[in-house]
Protein backbone atom coordinates (compact mmCIF):
# COMPACT_ATOMS: atom_id res chain seq x y z
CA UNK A 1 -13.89 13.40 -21.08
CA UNK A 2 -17.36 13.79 -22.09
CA UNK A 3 -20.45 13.84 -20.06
CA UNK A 4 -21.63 9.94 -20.78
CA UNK A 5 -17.60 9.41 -19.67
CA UNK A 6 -18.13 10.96 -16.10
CA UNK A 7 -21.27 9.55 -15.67
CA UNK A 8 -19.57 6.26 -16.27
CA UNK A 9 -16.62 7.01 -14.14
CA UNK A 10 -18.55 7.91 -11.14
CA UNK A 11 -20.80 4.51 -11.25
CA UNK A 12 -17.36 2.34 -11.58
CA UNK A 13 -15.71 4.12 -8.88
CA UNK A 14 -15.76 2.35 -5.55
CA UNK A 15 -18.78 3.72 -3.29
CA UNK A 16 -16.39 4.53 -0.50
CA UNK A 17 -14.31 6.99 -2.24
CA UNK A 18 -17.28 9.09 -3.51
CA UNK A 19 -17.74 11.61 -0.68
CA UNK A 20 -13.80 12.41 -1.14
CA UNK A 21 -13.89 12.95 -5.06
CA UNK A 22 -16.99 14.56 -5.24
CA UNK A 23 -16.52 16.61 -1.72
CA UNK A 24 -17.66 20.33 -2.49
CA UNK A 25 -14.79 22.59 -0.92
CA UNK A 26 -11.36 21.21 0.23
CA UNK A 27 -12.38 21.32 3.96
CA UNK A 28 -14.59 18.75 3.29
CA UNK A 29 -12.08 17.18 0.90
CA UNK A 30 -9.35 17.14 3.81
CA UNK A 31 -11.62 15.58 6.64
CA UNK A 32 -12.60 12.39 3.71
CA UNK A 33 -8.99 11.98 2.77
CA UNK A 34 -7.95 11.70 6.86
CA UNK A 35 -10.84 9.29 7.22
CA UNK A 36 -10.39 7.12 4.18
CA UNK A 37 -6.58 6.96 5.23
CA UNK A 38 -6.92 6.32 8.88
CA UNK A 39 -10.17 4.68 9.25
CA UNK A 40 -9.61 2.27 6.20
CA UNK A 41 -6.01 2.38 4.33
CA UNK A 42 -3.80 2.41 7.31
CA UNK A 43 -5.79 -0.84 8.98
CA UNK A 44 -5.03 -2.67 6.13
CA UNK A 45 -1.57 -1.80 5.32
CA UNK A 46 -0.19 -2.70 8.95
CA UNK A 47 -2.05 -5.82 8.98
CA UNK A 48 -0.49 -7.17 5.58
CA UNK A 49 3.22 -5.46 6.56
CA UNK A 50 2.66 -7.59 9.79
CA UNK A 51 1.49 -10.54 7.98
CA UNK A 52 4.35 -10.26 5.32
CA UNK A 53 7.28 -9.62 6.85
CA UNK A 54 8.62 -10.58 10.13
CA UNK A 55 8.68 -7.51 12.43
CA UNK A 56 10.89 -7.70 15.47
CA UNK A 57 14.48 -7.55 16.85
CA UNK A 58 15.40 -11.24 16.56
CA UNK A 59 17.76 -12.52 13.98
CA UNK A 60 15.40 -14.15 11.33
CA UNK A 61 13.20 -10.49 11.55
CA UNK A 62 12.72 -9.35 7.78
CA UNK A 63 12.12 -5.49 9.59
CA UNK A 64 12.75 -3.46 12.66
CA UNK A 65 9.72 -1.71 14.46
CA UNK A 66 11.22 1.60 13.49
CA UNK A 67 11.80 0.07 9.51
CA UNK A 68 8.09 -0.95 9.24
CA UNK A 69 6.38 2.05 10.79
CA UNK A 70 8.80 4.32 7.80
CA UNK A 71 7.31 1.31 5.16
CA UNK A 72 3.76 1.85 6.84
CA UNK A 73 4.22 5.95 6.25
CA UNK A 74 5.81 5.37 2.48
CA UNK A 75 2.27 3.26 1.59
CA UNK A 76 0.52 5.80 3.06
CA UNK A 77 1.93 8.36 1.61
CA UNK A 78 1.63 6.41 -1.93
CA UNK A 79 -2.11 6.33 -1.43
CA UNK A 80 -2.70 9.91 -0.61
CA UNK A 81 -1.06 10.61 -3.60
CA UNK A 82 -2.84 8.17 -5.91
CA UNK A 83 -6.55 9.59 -4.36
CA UNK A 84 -5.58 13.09 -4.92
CA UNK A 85 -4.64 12.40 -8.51
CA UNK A 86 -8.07 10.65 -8.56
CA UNK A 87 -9.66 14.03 -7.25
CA UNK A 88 -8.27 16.29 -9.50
CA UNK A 89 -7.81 14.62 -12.77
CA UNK A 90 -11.12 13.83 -14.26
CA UNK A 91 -9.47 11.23 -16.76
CA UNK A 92 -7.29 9.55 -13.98
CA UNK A 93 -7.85 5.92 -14.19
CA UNK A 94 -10.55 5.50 -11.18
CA UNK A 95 -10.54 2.52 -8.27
CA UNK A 96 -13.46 0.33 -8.21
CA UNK A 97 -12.17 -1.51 -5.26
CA UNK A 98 -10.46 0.81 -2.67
CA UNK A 99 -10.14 -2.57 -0.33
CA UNK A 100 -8.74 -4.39 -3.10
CA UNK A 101 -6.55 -1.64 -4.15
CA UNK A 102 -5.00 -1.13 -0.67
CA UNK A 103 -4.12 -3.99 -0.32
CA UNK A 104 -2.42 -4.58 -3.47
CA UNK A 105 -0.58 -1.61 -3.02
CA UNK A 106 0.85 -2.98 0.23
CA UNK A 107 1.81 -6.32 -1.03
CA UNK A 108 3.71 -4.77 -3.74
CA UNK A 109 5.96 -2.17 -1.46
CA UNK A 110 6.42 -5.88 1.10
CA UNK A 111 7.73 -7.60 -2.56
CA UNK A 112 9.85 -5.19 -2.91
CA UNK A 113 11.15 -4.68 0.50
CA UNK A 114 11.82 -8.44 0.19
CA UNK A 115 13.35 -7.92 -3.40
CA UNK A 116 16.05 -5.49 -1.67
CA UNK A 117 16.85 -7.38 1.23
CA UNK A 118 17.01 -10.96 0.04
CA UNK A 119 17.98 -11.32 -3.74
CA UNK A 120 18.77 -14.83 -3.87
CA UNK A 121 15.26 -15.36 -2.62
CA UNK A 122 13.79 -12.60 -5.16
CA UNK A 123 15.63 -14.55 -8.23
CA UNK A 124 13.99 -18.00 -7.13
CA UNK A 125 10.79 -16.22 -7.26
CA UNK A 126 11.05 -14.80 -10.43
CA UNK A 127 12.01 -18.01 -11.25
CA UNK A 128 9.07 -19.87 -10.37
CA UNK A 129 6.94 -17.10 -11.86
CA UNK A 130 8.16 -17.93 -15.43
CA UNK A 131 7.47 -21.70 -14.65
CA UNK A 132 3.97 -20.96 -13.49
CA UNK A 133 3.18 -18.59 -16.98
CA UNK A 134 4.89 -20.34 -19.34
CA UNK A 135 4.33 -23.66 -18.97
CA UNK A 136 1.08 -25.60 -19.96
CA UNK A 137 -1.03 -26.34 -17.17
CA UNK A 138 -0.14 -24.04 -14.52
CA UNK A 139 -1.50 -20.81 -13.72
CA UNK A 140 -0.64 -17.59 -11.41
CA UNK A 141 -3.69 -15.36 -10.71
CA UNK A 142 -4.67 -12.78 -8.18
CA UNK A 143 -7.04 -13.89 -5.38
CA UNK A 144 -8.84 -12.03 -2.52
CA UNK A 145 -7.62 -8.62 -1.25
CA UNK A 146 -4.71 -8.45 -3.77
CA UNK A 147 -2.75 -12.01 -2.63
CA UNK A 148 -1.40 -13.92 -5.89
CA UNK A 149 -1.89 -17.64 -5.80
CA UNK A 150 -0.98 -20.26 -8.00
CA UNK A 151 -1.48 -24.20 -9.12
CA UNK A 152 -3.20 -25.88 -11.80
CA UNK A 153 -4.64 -23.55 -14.78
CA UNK A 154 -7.92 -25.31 -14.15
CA UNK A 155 -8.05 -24.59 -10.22
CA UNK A 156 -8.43 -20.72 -11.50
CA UNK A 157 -11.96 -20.11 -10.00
CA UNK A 158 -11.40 -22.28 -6.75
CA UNK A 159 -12.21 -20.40 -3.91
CA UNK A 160 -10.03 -22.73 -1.42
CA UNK A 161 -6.42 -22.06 -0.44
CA UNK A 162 -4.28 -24.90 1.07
CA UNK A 163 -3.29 -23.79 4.89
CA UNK A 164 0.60 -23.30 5.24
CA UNK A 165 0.26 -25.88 7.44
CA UNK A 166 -0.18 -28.73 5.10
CA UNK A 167 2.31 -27.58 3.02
CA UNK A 168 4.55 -27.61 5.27
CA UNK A 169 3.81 -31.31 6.32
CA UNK A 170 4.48 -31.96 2.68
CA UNK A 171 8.33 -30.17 2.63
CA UNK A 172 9.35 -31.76 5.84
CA UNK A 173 7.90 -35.22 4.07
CA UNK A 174 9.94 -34.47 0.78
CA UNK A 175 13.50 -33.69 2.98
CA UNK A 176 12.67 -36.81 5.20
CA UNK A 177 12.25 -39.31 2.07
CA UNK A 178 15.49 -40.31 0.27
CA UNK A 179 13.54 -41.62 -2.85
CA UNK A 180 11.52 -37.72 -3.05
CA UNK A 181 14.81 -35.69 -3.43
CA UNK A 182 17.50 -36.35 -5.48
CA UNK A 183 20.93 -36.38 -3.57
CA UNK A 184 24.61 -34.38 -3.35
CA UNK A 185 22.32 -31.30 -4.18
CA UNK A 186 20.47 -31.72 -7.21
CA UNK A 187 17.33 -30.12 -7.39
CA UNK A 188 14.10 -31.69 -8.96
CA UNK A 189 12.99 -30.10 -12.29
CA UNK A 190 10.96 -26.82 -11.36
CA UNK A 191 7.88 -28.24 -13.47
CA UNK A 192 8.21 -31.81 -11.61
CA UNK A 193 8.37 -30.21 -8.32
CA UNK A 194 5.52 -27.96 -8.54
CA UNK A 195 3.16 -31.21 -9.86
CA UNK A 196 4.30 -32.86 -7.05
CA UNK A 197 3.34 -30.02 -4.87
CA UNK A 198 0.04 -29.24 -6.16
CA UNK A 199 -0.76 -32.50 -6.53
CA UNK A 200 -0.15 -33.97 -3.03
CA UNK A 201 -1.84 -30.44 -1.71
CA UNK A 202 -4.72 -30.66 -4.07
CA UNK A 203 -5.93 -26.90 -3.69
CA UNK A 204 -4.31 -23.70 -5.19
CA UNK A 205 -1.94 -21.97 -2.42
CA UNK A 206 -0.52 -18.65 -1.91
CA UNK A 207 2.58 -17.71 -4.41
CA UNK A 208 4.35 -16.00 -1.22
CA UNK A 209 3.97 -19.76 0.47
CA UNK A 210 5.03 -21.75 -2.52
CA UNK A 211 8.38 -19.70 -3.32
CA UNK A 212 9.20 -20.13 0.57
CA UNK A 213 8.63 -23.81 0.38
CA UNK A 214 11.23 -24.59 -2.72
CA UNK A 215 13.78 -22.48 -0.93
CA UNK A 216 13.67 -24.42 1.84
CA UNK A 217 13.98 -27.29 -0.24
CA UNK A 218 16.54 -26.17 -2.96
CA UNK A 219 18.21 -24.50 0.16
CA UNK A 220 17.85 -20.92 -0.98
CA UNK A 221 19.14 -18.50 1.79
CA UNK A 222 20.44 -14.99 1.74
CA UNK A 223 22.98 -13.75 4.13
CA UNK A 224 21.40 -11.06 6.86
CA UNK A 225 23.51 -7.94 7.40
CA UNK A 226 24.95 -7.55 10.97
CA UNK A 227 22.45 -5.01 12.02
CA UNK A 228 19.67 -7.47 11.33
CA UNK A 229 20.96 -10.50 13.29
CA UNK A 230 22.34 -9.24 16.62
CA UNK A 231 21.26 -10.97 19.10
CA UNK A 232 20.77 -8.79 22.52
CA UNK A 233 21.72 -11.98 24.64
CA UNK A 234 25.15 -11.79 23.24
CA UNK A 235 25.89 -7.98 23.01
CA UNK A 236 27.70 -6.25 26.08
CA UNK A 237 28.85 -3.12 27.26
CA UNK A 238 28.56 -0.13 24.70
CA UNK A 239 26.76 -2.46 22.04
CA UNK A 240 23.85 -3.63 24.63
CA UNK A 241 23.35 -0.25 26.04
CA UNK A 242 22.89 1.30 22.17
CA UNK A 243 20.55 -1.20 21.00
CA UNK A 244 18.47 -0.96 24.15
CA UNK A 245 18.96 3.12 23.69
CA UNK A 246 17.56 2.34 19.92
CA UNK A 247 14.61 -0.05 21.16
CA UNK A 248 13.64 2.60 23.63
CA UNK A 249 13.59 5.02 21.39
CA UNK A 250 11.20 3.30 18.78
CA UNK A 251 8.69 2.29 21.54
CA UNK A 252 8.52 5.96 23.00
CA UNK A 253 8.45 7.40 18.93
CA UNK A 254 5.00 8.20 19.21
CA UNK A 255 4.85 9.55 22.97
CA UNK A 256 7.76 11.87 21.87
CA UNK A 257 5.95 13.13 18.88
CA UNK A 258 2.58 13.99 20.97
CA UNK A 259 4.69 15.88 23.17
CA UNK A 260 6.39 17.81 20.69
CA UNK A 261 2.97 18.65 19.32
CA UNK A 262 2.17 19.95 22.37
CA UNK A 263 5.02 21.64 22.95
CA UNK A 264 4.44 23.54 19.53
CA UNK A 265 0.88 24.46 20.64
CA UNK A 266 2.30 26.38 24.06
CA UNK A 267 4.21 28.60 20.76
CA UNK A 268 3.16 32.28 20.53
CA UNK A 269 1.20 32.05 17.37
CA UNK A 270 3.73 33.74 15.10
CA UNK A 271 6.06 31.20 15.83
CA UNK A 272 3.92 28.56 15.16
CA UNK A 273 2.95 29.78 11.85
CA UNK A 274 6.49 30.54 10.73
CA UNK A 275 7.65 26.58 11.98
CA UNK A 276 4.67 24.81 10.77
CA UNK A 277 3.31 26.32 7.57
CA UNK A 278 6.97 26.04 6.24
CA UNK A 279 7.81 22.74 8.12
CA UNK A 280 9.30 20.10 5.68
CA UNK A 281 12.25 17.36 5.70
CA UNK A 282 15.47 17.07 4.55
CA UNK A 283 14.65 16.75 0.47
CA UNK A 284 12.27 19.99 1.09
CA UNK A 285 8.99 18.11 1.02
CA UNK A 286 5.96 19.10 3.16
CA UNK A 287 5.65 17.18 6.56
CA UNK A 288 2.42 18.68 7.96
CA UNK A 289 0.09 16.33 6.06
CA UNK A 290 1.76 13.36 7.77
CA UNK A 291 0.77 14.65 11.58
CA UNK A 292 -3.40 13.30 10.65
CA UNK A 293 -1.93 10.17 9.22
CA UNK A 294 0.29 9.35 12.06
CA UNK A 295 -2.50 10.60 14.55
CA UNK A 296 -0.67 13.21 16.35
CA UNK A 297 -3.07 16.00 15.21
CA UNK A 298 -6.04 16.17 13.22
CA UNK A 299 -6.28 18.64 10.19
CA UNK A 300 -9.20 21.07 12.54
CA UNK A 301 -6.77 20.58 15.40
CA UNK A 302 -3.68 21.96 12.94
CA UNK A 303 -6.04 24.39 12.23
CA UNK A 304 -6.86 25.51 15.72
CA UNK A 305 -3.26 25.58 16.48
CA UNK A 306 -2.72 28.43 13.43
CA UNK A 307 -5.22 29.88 14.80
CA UNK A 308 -7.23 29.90 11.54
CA UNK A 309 -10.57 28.37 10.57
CA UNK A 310 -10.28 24.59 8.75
CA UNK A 311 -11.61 26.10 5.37
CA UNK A 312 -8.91 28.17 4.96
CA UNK A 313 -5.83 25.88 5.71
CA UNK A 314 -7.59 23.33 3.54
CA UNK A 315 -6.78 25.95 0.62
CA UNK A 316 -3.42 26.28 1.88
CA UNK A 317 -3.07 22.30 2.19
CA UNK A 318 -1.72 21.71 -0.92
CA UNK A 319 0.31 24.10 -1.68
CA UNK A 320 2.19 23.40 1.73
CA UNK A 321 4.97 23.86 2.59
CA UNK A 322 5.05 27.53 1.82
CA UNK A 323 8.32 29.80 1.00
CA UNK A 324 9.25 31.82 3.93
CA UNK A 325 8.15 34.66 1.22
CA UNK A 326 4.82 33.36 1.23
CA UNK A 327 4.98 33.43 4.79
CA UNK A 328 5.52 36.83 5.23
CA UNK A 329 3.34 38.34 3.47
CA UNK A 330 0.33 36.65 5.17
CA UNK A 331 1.87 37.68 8.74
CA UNK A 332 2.88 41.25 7.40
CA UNK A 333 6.13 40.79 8.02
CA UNK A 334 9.57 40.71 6.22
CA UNK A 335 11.05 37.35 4.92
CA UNK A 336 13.97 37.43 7.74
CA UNK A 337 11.88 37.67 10.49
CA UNK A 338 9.64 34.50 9.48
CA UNK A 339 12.98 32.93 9.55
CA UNK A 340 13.82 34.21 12.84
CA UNK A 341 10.66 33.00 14.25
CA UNK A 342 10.92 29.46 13.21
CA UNK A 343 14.38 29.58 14.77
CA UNK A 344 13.85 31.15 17.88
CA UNK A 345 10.45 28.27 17.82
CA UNK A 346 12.96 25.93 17.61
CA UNK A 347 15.51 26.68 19.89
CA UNK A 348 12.71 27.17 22.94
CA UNK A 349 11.44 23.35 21.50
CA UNK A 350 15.43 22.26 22.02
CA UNK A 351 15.28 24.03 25.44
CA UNK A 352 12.07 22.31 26.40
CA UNK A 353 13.17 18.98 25.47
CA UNK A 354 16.09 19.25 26.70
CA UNK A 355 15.22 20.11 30.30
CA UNK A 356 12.03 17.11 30.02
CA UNK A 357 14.88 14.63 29.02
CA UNK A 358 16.91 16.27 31.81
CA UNK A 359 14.25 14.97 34.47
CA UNK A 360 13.83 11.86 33.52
């Protein structure tokens, strides 16, 4: 990329992300990247997951608390990878609207949480996509903050949306008139049915709001897995006590985790550098970059608690998690006793748990 190429780049990128991508050192770089995320991304993304999907423990929920707080972290966790790509690769394809981009991001991982869970629903979709792009007159296009919408091809720069209210006094009108649906099951011709919709609505309406409004109609339904559509009131014994066990548990998730944290800061330091510097799940990736985006510890607070200044872990940040190797050699000591810190660090963190949980 040439010099008239950056120039460009920088003017087109969204005024927001500029203190990140041109931050001078990757302390500063760090502290950006935990403010964009927490202070703008994260906002955004549990507002549309909320909007979305239906989050709750009642039999039409789409996700569990616990399922849409792991959907919250995997967006997350998609958009710290898509700005640090942005940082280091001069010819990455920039982000003029971080909002915008967000947001679409978001929308896409609820599609296809929706596209896993209910197929039937995903086909019908698809369905009414090709209707909307391939026939004459209608139109699909992408509205504020990332939401498609659809209707007539000449309703494109409208900046009303119909209210899911009045569309849904037109479905219960269709299923209430004999002489609007056809009967013993027949379904209206997709291009009839979406003139009639757009028609009696008379403003362009969400896609999400359209595609739930045939399947109601056409009587699209997918079948919910046990686990989805329990139903507390009629669980006893062994069953109610588990699910309350489980709904305890994902209320208290957070609590638990700021306790661990400061558990791990009453460590002696080597332990805490041997557990945290290598600390990473169950496919080997890192897991200390997700404590700032949860909010259980910011990166100067990780810092403090290796007991080393916020410049110098941001050098470290990512490369993390390091080999137990790697470890070593920064503590001075051999390979095998890094790994016997980080267990003995986590058997006194078993022992400590274990004895709160005892109390309780």
């Amino acid at each position: 990329m040439n010099v008239s190429d950056e120039i460009k780049s920088t003017l087109q990128i969204d005024g927001v992300l500029s203190p990140y991508v041109e931050a001078r050192d990757e302390a500063d770089a760090v502290a950006e990247l935990e403010q964009l995320i927490c202070e703008r991304a994260q906002p955004i993304v549990r507002q549309i997951v909320g909007t979305k999907l239906r989050v709750g423990r009642s039999a039409n929920s789409d996700l569990t608390e616990d399922e849409a707080n792991d959907l919250t972290s995997e967006i997350t966790l998609k958009l710290v990878k898509r700005l640090d790509r942005l940082r280091e690769n001069a010819g990455e394809e920039t982000i003029t609207n971080f909002r915008g981009y967000v947001a679409v991001t978001a929308y896409r991982a609820c599609d296809e949480q929706l596209r896993k869970k209910y197929p039937r629903r995903h086909s019908l979709k698809n369905q009414l996509r090709y209707v909307l792009t391939h026939h004459e007159g209608f139109a699909i296009w992408e509205g504020p903050g990332g939401i498609s919408l659809c209707g007539f091809k000449r309703w494109q720069d409208r900046k009303d949306v119909a209210k899911q209210s009045k569309l849904r006094r037109f479905v219960e009108t269709l299923r209430l008139d004999d002489h609007s649906l056809p009967k013993s099951g027949q379904k209206l011709n997709p291009s009839d049915l979406l003139v009639a919709i757009f028609e009696r609505l008379g403003e362009p309406l969400e896609f999400d709001d359209l595609v739930s409004a045939v399947a109601e109609l056409w009587q699209v339904k997918d079948s919910l897995s046990r686990s989805n559509s329990a139903d507390p009131d009629m669980l006893t014994g062994s069953a109610q006590a588990e699910l309350s066990n489980r709904l305890e548990t994902q209320m208290d998730q957070h609590l638990h985790l700021e306790k661990l944290w400061a558990e791990i800061r009453e460590l002696p330091l080597r332990q805490r550098m041997a557990l945290l510097l290598g600390l990473r799940d169950s496919q080997g990736c890192g897991m200390l970059a997700l404590l700032p985006l949860i909010r259980i510890a910011s990166i100067r607070q990780i810092a403090e608690t290796l007991s080393m200044p916020a410049e110098k872990l941001a050098t470290l940040w990512n490369q993390l998690p390091l080999e137990d190797n790697e470890i070593a050699e920064a503590l001075g000591l051999t390979r095998q006793q890094v790994i016997n810190l980080r267990k003995c660090a986590r058997q006194r963190l078993w022992r400590r748990a274990h004895k709160s949980f005892g109390q309780m």
